[in-house]
Protein backbone atom coordinates (compact mmCIF):
# COMPACT_ATOMS: atom_id res chain seq x y z
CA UNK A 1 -6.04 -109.89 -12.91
CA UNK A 2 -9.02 -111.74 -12.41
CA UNK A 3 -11.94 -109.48 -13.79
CA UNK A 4 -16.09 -109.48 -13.96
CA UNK A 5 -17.87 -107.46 -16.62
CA UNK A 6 -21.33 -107.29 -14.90
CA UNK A 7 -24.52 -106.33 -17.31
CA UNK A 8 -27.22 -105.16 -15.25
CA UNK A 9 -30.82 -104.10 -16.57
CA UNK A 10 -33.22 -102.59 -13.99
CA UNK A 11 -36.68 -101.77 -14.17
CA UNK A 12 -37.38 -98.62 -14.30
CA UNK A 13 -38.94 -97.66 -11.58
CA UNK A 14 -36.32 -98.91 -9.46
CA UNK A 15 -33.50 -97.01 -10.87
CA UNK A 16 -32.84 -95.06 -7.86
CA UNK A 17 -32.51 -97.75 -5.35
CA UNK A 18 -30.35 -99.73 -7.47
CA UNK A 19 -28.01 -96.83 -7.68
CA UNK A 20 -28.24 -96.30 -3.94
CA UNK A 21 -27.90 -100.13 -2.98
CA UNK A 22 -24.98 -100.34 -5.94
CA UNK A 23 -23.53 -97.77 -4.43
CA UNK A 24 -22.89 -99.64 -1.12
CA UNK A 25 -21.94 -102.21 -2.42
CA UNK A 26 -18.92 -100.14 -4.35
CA UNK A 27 -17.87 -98.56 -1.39
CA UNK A 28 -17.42 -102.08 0.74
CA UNK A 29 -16.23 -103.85 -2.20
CA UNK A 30 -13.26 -101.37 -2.66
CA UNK A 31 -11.87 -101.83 0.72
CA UNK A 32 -11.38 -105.57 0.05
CA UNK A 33 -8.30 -107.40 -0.03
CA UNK A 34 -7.71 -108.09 -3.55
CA UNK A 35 -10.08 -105.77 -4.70
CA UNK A 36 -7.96 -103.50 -8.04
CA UNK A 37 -11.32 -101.87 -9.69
CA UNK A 38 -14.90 -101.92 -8.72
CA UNK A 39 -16.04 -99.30 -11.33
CA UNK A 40 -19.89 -98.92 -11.38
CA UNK A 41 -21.40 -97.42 -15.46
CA UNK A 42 -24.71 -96.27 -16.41
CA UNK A 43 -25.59 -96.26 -19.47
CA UNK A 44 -25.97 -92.62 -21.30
CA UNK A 45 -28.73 -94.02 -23.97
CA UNK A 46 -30.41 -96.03 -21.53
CA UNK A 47 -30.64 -95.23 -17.69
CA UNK A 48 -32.06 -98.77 -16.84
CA UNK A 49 -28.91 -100.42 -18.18
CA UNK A 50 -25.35 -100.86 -15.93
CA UNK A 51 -22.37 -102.31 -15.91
CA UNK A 52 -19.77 -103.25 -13.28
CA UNK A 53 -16.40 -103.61 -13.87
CA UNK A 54 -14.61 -106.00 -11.06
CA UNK A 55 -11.10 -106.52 -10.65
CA UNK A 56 -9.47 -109.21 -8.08
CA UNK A 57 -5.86 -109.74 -8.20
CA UNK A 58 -7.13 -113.35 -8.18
CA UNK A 59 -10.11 -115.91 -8.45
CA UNK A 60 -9.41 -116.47 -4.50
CA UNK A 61 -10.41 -112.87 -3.89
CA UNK A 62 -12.64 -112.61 -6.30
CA UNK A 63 -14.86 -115.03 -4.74
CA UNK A 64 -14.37 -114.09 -1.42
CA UNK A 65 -16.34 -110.43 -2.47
CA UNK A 66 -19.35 -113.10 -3.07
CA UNK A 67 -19.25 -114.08 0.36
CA UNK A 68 -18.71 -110.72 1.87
CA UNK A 69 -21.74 -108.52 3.90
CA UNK A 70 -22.43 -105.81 1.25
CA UNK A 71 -22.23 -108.17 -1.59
CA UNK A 72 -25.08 -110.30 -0.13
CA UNK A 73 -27.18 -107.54 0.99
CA UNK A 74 -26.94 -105.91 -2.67
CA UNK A 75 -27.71 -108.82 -4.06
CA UNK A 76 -30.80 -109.75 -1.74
CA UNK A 77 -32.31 -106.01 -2.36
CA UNK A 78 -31.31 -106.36 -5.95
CA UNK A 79 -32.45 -109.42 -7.02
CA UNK A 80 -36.45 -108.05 -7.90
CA UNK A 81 -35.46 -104.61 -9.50
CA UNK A 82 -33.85 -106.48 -12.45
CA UNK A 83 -35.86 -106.38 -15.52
CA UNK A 84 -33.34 -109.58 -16.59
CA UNK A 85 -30.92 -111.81 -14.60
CA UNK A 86 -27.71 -109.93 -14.24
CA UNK A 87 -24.88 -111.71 -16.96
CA UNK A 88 -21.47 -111.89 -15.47
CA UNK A 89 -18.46 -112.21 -18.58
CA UNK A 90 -15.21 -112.98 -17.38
CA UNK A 91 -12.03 -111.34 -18.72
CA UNK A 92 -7.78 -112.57 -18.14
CA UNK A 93 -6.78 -108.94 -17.26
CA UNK A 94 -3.71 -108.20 -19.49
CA UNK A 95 -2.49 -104.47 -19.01
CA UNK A 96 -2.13 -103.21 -16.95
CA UNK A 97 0.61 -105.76 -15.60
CA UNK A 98 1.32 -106.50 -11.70
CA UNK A 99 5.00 -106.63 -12.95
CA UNK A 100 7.28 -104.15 -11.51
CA UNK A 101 8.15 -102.01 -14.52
CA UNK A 102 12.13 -101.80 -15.69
């Protein structure tokens, strides 16, 4: 697995449209080929603060989500509700396994 951990901190008056746009952005993102996870976290101390958790069964489709329709209009609305550029950590997905289990 080819996987994103996405931090995300938005001002706070723009909470709600984040969640709104993010939301979008989910829902499209799931649908595409490759796509395992595309799990969207708020923060329960701090409602400003998000993370996304992407999973592509590949770096192929994995950057083809950066190309795709809801990706770039979530990122253009986005882009000024941050209270910080986003930070994107990648992770080698271990378990679970694509193998076929015995």
């Amino acid at each position: 697995m080819y996987v994103t951990v996405v931090y995300v901190h938005v001002k706070p008056e723009h909470v709600a449209d984040f969640i709104d746009a993010i939301r979008l952005n989910h829902e499209g993102s799931v649908r595409e080929p490759g796509n395992l996870r595309f799990d969207i976290l708020q923060s329960a101390d701090d409602p400003t603060r998000f993370v996304a958790y992407e999973a592509y069964s590949d770096e192929a489709a994995a950057k083809a989500h950066k190309e795709t329709p809801h990706y770039l209009a979530w990122r253009a609305k986005a882009e000024a509700w941050m209270a910080e550029p986003r930070r994107g950590v990648r992770y080698d997905g271990l378990f679970p396994a694509d193998e076929p289990r015995v």
